[in-house]
C-alpha atoms as a PDB file:
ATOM      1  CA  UNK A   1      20.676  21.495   8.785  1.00  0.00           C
ATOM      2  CA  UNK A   2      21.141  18.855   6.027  1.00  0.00           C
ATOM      3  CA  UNK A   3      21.742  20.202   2.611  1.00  0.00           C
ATOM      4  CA  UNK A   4      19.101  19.087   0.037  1.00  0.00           C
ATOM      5  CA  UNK A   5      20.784  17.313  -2.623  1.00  0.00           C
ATOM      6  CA  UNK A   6      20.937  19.369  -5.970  1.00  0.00           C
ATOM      7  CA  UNK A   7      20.839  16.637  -8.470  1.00  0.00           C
ATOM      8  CA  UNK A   8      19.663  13.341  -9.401  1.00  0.00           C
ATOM      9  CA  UNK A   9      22.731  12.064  -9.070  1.00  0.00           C
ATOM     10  CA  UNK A  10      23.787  13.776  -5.649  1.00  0.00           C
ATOM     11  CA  UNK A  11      20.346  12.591  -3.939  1.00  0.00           C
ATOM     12  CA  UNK A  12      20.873   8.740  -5.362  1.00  0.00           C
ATOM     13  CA  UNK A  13      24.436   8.880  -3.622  1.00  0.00           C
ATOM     14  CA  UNK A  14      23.413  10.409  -0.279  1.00  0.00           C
ATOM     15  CA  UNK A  15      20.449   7.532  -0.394  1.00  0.00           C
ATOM     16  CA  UNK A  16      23.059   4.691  -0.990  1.00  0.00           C
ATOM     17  CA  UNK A  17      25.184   6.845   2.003  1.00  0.00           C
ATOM     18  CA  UNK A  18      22.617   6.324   4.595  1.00  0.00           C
ATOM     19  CA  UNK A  19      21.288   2.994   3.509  1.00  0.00           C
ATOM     20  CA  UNK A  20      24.244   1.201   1.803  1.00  0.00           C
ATOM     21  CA  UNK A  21      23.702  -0.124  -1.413  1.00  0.00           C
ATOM     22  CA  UNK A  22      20.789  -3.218  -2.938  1.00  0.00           C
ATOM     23  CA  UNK A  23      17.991  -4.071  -1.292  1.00  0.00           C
ATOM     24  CA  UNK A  24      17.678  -1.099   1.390  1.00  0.00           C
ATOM     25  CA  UNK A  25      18.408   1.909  -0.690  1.00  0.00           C
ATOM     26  CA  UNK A  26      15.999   0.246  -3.472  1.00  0.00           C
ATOM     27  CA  UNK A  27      13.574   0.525  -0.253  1.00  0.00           C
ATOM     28  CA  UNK A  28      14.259   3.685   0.430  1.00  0.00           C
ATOM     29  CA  UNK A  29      13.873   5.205  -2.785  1.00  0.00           C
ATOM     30  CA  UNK A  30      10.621   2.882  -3.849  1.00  0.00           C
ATOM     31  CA  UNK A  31       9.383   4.484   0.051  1.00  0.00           C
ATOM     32  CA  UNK A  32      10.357   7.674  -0.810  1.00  0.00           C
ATOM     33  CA  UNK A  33       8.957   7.798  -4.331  1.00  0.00           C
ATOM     34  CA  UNK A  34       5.345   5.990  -2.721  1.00  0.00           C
ATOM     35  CA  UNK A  35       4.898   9.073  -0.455  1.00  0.00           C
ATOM     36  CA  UNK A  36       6.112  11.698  -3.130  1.00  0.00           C
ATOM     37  CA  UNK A  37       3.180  10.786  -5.072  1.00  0.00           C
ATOM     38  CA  UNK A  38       1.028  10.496  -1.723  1.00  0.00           C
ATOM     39  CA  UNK A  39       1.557  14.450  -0.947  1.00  0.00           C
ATOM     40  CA  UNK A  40       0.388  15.035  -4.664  1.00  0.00           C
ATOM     41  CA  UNK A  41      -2.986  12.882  -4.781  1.00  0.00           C
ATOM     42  CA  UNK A  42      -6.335  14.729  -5.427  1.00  0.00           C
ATOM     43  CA  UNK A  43      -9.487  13.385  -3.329  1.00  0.00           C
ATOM     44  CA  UNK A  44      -8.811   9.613  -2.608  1.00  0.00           C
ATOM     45  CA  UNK A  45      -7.071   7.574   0.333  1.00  0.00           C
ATOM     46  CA  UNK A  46      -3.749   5.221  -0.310  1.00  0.00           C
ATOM     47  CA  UNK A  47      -4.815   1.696   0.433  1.00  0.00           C
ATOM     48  CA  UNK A  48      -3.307  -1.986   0.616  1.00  0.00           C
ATOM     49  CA  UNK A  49       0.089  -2.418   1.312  1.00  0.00           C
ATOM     50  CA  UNK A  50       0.968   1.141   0.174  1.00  0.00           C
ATOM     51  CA  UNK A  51      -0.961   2.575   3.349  1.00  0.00           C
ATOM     52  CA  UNK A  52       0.658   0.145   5.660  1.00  0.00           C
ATOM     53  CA  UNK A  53       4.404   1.111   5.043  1.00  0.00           C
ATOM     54  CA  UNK A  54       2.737   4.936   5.667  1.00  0.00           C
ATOM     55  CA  UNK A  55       1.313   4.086   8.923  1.00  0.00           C
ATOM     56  CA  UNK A  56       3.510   1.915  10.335  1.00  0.00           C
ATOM     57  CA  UNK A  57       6.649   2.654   8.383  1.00  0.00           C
ATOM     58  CA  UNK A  58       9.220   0.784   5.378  1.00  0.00           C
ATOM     59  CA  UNK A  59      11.399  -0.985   7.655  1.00  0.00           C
ATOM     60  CA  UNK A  60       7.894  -2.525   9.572  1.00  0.00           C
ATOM     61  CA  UNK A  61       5.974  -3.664   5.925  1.00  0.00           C
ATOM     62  CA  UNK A  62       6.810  -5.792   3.371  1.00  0.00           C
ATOM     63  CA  UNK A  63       8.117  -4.309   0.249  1.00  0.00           C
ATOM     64  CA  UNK A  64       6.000  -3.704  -2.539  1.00  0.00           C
ATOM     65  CA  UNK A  65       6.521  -1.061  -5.371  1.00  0.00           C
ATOM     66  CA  UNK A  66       3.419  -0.197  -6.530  1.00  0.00           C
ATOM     67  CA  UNK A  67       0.885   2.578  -5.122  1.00  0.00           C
ATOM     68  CA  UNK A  68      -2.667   1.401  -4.537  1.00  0.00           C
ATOM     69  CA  UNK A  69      -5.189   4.479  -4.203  1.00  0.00           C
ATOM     70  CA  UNK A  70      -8.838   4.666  -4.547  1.00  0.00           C
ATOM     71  CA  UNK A  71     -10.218   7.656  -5.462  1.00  0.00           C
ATOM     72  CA  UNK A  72     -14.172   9.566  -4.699  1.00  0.00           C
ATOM     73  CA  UNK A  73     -14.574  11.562  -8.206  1.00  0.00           C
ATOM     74  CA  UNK A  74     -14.630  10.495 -11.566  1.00  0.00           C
ATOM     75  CA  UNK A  75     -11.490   8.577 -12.808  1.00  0.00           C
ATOM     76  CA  UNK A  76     -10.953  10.906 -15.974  1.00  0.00           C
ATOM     77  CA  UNK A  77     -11.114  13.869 -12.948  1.00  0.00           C
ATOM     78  CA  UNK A  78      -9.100  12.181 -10.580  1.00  0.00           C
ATOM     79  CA  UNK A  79      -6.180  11.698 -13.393  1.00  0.00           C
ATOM     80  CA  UNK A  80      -6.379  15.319 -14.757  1.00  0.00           C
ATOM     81  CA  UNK A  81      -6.303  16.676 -11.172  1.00  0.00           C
ATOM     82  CA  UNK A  82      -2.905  14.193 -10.253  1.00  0.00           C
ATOM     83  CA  UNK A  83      -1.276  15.230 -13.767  1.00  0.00           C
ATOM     84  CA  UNK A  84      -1.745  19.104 -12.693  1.00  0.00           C
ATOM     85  CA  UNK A  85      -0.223  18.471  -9.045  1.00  0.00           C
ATOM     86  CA  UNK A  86       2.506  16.114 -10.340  1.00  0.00           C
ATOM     87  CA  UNK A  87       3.926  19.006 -13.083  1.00  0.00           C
ATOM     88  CA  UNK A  88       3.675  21.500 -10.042  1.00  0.00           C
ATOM     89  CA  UNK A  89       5.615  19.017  -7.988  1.00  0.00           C
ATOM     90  CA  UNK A  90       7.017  18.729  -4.491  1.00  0.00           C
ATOM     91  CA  UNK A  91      10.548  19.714  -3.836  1.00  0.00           C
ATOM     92  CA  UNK A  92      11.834  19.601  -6.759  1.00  0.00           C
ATOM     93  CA  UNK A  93       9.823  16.406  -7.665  1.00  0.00           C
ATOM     94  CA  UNK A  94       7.993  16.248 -10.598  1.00  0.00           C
ATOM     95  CA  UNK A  95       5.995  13.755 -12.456  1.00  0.00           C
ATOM     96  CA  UNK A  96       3.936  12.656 -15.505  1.00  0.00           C
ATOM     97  CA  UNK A  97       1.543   9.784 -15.636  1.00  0.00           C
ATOM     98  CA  UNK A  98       0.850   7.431 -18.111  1.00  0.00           C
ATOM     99  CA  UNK A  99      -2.192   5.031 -18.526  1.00  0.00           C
ATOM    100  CA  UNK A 100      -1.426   0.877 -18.694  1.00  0.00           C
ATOM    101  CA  UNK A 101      -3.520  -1.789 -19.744  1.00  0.00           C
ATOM    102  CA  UNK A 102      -5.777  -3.377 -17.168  1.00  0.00           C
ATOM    103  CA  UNK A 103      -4.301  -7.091 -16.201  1.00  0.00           C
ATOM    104  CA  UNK A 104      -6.705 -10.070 -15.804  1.00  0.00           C
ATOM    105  CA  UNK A 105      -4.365 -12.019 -12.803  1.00  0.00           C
ATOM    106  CA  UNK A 106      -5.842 -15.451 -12.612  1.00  0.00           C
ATOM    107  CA  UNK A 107      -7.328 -16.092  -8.944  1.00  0.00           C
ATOM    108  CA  UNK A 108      -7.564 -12.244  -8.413  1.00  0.00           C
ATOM    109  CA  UNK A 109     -11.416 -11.250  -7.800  1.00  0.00           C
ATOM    110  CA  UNK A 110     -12.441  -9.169 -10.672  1.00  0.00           C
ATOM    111  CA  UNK A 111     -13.236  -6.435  -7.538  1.00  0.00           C
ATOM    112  CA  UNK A 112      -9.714  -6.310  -6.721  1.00  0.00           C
ATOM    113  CA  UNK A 113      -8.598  -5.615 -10.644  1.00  0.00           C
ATOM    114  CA  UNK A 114      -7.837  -1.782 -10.583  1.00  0.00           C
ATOM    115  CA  UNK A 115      -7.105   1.193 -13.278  1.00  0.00           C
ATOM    116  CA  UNK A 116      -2.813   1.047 -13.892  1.00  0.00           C
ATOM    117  CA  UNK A 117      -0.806   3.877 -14.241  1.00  0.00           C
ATOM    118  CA  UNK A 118       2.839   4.390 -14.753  1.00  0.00           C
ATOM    119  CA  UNK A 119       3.706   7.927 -12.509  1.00  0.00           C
ATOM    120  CA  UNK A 120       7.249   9.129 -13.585  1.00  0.00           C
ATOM    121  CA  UNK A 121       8.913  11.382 -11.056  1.00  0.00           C
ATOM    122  CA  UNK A 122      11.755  12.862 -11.945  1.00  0.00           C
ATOM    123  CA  UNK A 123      14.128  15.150  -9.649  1.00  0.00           C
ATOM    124  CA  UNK A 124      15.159  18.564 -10.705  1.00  0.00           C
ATOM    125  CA  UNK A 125      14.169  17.723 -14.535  1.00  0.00           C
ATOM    126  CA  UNK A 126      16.146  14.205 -14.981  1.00  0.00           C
ATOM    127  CA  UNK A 127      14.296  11.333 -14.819  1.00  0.00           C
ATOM    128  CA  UNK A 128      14.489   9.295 -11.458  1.00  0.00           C
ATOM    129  CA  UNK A 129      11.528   6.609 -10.384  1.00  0.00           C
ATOM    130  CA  UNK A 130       8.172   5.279 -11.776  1.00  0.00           C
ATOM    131  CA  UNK A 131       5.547   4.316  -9.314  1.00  0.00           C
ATOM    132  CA  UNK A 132       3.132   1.909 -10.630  1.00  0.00           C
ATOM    133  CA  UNK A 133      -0.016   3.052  -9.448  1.00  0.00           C
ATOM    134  CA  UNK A 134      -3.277   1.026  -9.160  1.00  0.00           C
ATOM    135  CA  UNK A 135      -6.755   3.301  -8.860  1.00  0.00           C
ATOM    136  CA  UNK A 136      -9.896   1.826  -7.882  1.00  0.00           C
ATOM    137  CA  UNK A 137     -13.205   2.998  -6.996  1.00  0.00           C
ATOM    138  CA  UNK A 138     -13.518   5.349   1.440  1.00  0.00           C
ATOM    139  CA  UNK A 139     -13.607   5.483   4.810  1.00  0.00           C
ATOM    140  CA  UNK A 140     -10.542   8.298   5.359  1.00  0.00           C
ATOM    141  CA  UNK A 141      -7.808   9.129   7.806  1.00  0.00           C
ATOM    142  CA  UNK A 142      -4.012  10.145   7.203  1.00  0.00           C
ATOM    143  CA  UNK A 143      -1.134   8.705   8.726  1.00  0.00           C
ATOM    144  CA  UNK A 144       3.054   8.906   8.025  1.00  0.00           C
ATOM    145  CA  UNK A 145       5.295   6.864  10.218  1.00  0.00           C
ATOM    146  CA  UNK A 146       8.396   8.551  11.584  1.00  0.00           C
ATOM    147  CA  UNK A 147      11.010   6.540   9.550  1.00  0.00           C
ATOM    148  CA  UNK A 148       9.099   7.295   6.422  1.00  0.00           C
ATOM    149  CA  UNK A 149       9.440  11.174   7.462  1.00  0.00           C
ATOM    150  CA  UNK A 150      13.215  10.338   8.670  1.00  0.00           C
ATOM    151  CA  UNK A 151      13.880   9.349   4.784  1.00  0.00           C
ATOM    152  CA  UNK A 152      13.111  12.873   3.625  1.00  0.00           C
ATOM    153  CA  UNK A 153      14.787  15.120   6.842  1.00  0.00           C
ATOM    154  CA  UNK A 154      18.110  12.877   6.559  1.00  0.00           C
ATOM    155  CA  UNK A 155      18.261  14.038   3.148  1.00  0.00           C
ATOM    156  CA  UNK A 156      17.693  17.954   3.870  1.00  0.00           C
ATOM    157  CA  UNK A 157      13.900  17.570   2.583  1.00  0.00           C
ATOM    158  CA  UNK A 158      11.131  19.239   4.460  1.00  0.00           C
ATOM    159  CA  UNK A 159       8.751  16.348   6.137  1.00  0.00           C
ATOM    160  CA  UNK A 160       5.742  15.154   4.177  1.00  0.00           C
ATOM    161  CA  UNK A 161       2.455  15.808   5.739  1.00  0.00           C
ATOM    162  CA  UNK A 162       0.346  12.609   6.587  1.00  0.00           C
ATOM    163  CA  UNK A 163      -1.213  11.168   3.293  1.00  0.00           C
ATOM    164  CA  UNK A 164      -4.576  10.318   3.324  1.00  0.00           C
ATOM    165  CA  UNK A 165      -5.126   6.422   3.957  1.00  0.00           C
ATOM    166  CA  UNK A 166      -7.753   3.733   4.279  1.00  0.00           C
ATOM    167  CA  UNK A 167      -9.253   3.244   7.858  1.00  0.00           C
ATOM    168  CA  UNK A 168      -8.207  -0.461   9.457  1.00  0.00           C
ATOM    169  CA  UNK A 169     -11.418  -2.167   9.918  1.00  0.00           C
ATOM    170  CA  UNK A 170     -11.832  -0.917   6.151  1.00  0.00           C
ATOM    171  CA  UNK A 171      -8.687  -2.046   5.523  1.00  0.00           C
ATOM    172  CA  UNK A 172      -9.109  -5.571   7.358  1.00  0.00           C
ATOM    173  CA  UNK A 173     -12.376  -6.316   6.000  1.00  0.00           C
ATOM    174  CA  UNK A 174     -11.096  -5.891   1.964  1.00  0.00           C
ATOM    175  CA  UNK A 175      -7.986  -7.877   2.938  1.00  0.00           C
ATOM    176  CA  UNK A 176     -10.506 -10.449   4.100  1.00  0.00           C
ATOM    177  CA  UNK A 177     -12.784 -10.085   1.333  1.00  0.00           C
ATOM    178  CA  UNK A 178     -10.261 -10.874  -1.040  1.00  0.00           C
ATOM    179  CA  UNK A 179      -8.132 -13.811   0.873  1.00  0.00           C
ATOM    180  CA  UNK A 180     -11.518 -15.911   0.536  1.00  0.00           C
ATOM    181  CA  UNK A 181     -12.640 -15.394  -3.299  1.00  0.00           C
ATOM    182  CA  UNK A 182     -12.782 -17.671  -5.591  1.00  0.00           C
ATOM    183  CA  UNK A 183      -9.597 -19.004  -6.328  1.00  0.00           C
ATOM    184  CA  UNK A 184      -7.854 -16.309  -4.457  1.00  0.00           C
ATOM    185  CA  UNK A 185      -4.297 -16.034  -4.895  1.00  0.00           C
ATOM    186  CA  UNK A 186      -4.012 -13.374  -2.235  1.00  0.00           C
ATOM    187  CA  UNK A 187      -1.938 -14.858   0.433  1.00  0.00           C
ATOM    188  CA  UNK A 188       0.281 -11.773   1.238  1.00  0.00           C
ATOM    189  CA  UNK A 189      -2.645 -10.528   2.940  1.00  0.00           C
ATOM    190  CA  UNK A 190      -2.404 -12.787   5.781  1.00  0.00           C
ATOM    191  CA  UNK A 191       1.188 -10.667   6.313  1.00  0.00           C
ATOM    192  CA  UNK A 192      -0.732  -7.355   6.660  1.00  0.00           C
ATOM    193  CA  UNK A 193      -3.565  -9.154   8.484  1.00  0.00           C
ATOM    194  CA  UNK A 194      -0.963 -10.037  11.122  1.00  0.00           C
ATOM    195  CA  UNK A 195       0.993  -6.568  10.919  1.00  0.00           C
ATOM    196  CA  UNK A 196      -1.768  -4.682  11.349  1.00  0.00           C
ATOM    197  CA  UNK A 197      -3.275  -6.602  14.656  1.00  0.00           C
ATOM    198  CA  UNK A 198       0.178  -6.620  16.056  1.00  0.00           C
ATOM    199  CA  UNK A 199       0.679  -3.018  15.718  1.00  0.00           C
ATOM    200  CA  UNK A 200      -3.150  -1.589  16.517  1.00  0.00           C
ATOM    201  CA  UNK A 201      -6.061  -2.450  18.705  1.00  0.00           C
ATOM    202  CA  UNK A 202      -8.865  -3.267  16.264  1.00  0.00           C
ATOM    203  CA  UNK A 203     -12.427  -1.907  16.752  1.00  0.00           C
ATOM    204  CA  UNK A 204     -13.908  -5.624  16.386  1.00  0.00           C
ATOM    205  CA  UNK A 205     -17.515  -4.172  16.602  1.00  0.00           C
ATOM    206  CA  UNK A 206     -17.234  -1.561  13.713  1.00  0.00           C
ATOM    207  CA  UNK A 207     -15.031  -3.993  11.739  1.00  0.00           C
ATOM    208  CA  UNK A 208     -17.558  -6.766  11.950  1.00  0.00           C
ATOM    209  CA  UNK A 209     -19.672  -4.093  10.558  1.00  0.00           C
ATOM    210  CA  UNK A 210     -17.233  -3.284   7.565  1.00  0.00           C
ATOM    211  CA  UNK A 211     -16.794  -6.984   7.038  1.00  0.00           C
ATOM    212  CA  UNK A 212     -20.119  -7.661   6.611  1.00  0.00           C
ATOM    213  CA  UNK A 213     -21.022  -4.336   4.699  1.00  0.00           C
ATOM    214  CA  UNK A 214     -18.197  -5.240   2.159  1.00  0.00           C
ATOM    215  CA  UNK A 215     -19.867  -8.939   1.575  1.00  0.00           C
ATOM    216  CA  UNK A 216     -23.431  -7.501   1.258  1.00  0.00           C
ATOM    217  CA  UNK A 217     -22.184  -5.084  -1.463  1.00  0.00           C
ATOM    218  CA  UNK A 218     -20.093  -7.417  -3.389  1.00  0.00           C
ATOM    219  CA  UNK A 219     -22.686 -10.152  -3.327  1.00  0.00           C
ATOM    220  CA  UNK A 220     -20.026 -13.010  -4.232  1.00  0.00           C
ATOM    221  CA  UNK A 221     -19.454 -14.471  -0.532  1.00  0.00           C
ATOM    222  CA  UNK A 222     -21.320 -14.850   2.864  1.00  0.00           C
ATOM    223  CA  UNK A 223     -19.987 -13.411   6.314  1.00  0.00           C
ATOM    224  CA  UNK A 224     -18.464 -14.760   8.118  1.00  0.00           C
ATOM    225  CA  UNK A 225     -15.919 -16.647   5.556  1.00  0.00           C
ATOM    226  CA  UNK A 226     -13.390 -19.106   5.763  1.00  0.00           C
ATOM    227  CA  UNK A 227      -9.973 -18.594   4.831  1.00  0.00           C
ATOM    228  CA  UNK A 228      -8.883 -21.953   2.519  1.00  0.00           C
ATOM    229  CA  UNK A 229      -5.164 -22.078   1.348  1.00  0.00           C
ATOM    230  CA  UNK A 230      -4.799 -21.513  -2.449  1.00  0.00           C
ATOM    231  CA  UNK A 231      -2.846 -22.610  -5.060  1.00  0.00           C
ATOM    232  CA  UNK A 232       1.060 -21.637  -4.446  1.00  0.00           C
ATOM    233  CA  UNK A 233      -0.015 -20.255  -1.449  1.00  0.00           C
ATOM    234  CA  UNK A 234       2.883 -21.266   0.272  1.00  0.00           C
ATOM    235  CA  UNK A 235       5.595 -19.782  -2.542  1.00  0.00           C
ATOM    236  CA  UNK A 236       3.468 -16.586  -2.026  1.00  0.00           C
ATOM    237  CA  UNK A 237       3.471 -16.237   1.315  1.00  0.00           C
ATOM    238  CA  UNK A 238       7.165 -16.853   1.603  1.00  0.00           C
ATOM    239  CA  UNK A 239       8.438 -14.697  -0.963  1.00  0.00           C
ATOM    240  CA  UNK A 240       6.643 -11.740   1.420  1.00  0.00           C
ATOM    241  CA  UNK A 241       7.189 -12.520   4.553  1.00  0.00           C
ATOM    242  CA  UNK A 242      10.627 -11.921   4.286  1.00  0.00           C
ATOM    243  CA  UNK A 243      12.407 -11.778   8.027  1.00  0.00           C
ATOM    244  CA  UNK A 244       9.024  -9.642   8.660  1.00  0.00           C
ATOM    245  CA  UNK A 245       7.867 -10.892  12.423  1.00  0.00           C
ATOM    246  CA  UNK A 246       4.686 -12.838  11.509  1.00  0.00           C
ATOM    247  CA  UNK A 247       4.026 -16.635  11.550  1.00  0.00           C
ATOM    248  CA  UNK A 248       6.693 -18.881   9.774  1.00  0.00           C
ATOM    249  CA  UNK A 249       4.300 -20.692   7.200  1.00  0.00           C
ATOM    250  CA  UNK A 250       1.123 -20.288   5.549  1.00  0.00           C
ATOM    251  CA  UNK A 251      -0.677 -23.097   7.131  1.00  0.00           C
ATOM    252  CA  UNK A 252      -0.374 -21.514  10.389  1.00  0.00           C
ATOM    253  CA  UNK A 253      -1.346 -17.876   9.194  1.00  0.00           C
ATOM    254  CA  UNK A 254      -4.349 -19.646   7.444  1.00  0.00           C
ATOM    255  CA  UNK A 255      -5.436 -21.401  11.201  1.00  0.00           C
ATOM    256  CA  UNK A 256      -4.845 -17.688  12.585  1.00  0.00           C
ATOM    257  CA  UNK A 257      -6.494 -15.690   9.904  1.00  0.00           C
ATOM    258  CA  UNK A 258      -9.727 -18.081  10.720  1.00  0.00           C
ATOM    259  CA  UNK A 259      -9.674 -17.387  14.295  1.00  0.00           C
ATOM    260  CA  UNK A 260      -9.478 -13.723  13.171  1.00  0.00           C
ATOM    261  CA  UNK A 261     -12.280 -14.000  11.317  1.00  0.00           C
ATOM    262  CA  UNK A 262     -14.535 -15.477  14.395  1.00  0.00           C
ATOM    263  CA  UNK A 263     -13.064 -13.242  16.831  1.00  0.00           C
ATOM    264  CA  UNK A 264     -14.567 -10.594  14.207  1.00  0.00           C
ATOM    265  CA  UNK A 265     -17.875 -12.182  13.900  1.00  0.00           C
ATOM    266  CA  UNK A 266     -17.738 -12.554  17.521  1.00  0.00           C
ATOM    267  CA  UNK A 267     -17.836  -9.238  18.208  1.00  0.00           C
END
């Protein structure tokens, strides 16, 4: 059995021995740090990217380093409750969170602007990753994909258990919801639109009924939408994609994210 590393210091070098150094131990230990903080949530479900990389795993998502949850109790709750599990810790991780100042992104519906945080995790009492975490305010199921669990057992780490996360036609209609607001600039979404069909089969019925659900609540668009390319849509879209296997430009994801939508309304 693999020896859990005793340090800071020894578990940074046995990251950078399994995944070489850059890019893919930066991966690693962003992935590693997401689901740390996963196992020590209170009541809420990960969403957005976040709960992709747990369901369908690091090497499968595109990278993103912040933790999107929303939560089912008060906020002021919800933060006492995570600041308790986080000084108890996980492993040898601990944690301390720190409130940030909401942002005001321009073409970001003012639905999508969530609560920041700053977690700090630290590993046997030095100081090691922050998560930025985004809280908002779910339909509920848990998920962790094996090479997220292979990231802790390589290291000598018990596996995580399964972190709560957002249900798909949940998932699909939000990612929907916010591709076609006003002035959107949201065009990573067609990514995890295209990751997610290509890795489940979608309940069109009950996500037609999310879809339309989430309009009727938000009151700010019709169902069914149309997806419109954006402003720097194309920059966005690229920077994300990365060698990810999805469509090679935006204009093309845009033509297939409206056939998704009336294959959805279809239904």
């Amino acid at each position: 059995m693999t020896k859990i590393p005793n340090s800071r210091r020894n578990l940074d070098l046995a990251l950078e021995r399994l995944h070489g150094q850059g890019r893919k131990a930066q991966q690693a230990r962003t992935s590693m740090a997401n689901a740390i903080v996963g196992q020590l949530l209170p009541r809420g479900v990960v969403k957005g990217g976040s709960a992709l990389r747990l369901r369908y795993g690091y090497a499968n998502t595109r990278f993103t380093t912040d933790l999107d949850a929303a939560r089912d109790e008060g906020l002021e709750i919800f933060i006492d409750e995570l600041a308790a599990s986080l000084e108890s810790g996980w492993n040898g991780f601990t944690g301390t969170i720190t409130e940030r100042e909401p942002a005001h992104p321009t073409g970001v519906p003012e639905d999508y602007v969530m609560q920041p945080f700053d977690v700090k995790l630290a590993y046997n009492g030095k100081s090691w990753v922050t998560v930025p975490l985004e809280i908002g305010h779910d339909e509920i199921g848990d998920s962790i994909s094996k090479d997220m669990v292979d990231l802790f057992t390589q290291l000598g780490f018990p596996a995580p258990r399964p972190v709560a996360i957002m249900s798909l036609h949940h998932q699909i209609a939000q990612k929907l919801h916010g591709l076609t607001g006003e002035n959107s600039a949201r065009a990573h979404d067609l990514i995890d639109l295209q990751l997610i069909t290509a890795h489940d089969n979608i309940d069109m019925p009950k996500t037609k009924e999310a879809c339309a659900r989430q309009a009727a609540s938000r009151r700010k668009q019709v169902w069914p939408p149309t997806i419109v390319k954006g402003r720097d849509w194309g920059e966005i879209y690229d920077h994300a994609k990365e060698d990810l296997p999805v469509l090679p430009t935006v204009d093309e994801a845009v033509v297939w994210g409206n056939r998704l939508v009336v294959t959805i309304s279809e239904a």
